[in-house]
N, C-alpha and C. Protein backbone atom coordinates (compact mmCIF):
# COMPACT_ATOMS: atom_id res chain seq x y z
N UNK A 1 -6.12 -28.30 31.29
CA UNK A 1 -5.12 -28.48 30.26
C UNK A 1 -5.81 -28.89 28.94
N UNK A 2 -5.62 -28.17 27.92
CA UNK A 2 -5.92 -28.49 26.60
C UNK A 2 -4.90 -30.00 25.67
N UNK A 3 -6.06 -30.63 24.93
CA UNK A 3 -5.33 -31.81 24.37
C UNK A 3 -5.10 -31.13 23.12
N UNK A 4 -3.54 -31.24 22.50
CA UNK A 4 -2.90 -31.10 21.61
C UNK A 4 -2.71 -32.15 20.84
N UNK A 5 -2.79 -32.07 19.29
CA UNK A 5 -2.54 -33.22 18.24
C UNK A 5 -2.45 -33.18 17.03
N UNK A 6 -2.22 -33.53 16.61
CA UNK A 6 -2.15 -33.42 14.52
C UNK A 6 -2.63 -34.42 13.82
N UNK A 7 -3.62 -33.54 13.42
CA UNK A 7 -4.65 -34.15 12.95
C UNK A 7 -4.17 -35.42 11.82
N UNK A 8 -4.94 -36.52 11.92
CA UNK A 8 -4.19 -37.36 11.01
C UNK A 8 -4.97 -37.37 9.26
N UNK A 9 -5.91 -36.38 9.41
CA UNK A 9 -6.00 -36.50 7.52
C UNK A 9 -5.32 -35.15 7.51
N UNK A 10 -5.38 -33.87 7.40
CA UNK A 10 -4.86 -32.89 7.11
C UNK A 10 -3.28 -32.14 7.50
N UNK A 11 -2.93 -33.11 8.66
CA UNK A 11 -1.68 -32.70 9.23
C UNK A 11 -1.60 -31.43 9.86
N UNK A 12 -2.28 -30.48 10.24
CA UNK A 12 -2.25 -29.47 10.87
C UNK A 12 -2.02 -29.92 12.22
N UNK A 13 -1.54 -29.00 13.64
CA UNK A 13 -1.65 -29.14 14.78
C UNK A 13 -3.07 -28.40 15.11
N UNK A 14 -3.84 -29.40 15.79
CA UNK A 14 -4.81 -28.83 16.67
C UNK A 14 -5.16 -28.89 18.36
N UNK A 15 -5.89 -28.27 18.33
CA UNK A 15 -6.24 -28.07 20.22
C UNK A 15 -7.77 -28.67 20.18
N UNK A 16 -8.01 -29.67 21.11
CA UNK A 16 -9.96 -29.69 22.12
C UNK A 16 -9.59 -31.67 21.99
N UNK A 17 -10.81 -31.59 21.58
CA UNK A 17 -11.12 -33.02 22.27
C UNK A 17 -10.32 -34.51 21.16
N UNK A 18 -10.42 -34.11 19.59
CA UNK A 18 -9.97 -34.80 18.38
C UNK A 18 -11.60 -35.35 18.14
N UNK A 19 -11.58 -36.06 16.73
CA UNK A 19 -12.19 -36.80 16.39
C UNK A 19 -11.72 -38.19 16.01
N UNK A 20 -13.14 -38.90 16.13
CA UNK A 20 -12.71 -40.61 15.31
C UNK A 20 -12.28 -39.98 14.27
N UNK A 21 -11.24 -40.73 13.40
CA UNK A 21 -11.58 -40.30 12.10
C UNK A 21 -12.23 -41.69 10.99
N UNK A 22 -12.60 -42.81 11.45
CA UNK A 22 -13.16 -43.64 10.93
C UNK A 22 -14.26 -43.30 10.12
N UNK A 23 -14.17 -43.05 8.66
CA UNK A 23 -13.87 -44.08 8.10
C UNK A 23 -12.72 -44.15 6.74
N UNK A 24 -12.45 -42.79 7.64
CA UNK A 24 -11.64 -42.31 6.26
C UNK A 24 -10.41 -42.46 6.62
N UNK A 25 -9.69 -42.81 7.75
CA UNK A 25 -8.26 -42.89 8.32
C UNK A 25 -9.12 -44.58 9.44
N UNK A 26 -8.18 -45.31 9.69
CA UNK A 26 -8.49 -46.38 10.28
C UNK A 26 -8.11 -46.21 12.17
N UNK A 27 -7.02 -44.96 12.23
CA UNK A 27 -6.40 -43.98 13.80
C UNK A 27 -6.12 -43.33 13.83
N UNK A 28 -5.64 -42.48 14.97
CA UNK A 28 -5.88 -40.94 15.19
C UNK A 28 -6.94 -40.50 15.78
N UNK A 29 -6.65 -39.03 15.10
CA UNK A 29 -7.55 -38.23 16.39
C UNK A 29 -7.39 -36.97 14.73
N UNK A 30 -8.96 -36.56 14.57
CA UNK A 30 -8.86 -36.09 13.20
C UNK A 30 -9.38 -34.11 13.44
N UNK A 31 -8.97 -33.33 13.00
CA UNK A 31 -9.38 -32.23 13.55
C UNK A 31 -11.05 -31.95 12.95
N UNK A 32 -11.78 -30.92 13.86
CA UNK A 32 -13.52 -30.71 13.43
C UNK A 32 -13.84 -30.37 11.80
N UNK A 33 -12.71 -29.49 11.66
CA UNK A 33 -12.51 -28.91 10.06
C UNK A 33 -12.76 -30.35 9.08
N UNK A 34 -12.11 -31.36 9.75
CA UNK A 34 -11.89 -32.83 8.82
C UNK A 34 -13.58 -33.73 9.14
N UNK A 35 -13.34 -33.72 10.44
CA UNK A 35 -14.93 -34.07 11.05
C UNK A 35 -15.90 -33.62 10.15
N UNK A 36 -16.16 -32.55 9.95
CA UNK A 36 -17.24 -32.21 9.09
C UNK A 36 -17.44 -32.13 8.04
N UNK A 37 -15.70 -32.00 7.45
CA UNK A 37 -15.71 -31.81 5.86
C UNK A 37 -15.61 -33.05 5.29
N UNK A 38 -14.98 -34.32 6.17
CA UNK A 38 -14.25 -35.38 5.21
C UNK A 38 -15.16 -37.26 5.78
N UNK A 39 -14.83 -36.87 7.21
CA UNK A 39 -15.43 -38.16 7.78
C UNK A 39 -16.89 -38.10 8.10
N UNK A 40 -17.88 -37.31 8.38
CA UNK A 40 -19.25 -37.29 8.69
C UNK A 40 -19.65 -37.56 7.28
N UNK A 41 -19.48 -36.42 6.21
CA UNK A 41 -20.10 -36.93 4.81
C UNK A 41 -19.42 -38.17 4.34
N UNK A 42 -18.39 -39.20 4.85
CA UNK A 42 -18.24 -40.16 4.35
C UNK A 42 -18.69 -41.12 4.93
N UNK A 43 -19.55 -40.97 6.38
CA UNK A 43 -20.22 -41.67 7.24
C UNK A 43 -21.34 -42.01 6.35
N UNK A 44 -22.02 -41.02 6.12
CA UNK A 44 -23.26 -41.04 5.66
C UNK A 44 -23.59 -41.50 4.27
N UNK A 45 -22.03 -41.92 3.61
CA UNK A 45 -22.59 -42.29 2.02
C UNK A 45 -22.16 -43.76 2.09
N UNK A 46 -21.19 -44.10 3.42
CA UNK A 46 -21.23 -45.65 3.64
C UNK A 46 -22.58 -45.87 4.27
N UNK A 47 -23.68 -45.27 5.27
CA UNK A 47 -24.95 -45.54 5.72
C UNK A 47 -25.78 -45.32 4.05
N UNK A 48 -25.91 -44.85 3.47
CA UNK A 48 -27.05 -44.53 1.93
C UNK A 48 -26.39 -45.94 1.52
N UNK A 49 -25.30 -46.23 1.39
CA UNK A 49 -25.02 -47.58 0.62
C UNK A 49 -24.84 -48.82 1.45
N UNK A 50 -25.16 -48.98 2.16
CA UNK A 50 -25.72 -50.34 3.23
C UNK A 50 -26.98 -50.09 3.30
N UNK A 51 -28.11 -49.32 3.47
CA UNK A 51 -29.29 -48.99 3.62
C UNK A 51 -29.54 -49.15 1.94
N UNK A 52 -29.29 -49.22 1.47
CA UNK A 52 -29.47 -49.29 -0.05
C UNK A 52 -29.46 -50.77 -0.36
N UNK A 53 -28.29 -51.36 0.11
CA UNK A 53 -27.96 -52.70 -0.18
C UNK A 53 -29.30 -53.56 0.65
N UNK A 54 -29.10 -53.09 1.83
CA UNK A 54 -30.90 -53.66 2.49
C UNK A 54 -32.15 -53.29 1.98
N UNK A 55 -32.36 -52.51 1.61
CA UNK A 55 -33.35 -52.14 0.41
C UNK A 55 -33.68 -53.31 -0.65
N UNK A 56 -32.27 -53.31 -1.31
CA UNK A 56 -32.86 -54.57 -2.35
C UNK A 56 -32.92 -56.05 -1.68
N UNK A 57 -32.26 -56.08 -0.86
CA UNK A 57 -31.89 -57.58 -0.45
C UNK A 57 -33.35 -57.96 -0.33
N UNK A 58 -34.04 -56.93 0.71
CA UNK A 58 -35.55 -57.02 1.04
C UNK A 58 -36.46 -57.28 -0.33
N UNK A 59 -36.09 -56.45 -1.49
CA UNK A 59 -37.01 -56.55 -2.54
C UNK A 59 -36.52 -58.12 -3.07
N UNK A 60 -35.50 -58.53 -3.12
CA UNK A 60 -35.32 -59.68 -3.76
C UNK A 60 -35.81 -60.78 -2.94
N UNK A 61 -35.98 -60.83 -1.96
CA UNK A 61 -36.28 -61.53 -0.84
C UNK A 61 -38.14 -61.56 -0.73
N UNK A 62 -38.47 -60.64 -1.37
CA UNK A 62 -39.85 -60.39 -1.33
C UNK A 62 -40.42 -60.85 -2.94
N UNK A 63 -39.61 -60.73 -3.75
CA UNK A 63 -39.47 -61.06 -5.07
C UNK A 63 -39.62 -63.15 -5.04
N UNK A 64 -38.64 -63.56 -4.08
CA UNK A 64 -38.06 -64.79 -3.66
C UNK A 64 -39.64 -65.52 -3.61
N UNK A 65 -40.23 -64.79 -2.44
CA UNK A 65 -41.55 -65.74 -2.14
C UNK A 65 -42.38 -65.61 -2.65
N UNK A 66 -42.73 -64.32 -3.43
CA UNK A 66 -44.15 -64.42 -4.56
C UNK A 66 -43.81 -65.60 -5.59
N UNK A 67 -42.42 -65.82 -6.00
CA UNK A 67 -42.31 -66.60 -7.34
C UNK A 67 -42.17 -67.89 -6.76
C-alpha cells in the first residue's frame, strides 16, 4: 500500500514515503519536489550560518588569549 498526503509547503497531494519538512514548516510530511527545492537548500544555509558563527567564536576566542 502506498502512503498518501499533502504536502504541507506546496499543498499538492502526493504518493511514497513524505519528507521532514524541518526547517521550513515545523510538521508534516513535505513532498521530494519541496525536499529538494525548499528544505535541503534551507538545511544547508542554517549549517553555513552556525559553522560560520563557530568560525568566529573560535577566532575571537583565539584573539581572547593572545591579548
Amino acid at each position: 500500500m502506498v502512503h498518501e498526503f499533502r504536502c504541507c509547503i506546496c499543498g499538492k497531494p502526493s504518493r511514497g514515503w513524505g519528507n521532514n519538512p524541518w526547517p521550513v514548516k515545523e510538521s508534516g510530511e513535505c513532498c521530494d519536489c519541496c525536499n529538494s527545492r525548499a528544505v535541503i537548500p534551507a538545511r544547508i544555509k542554517l549549517s553555513e550560518t552556525k559553522n560560520q558563527k563557530h568560525d568566529e567564536s573560535k577566532v575571537s576566542t583565539a584573539e581572547a588569549l593572545a591579548g
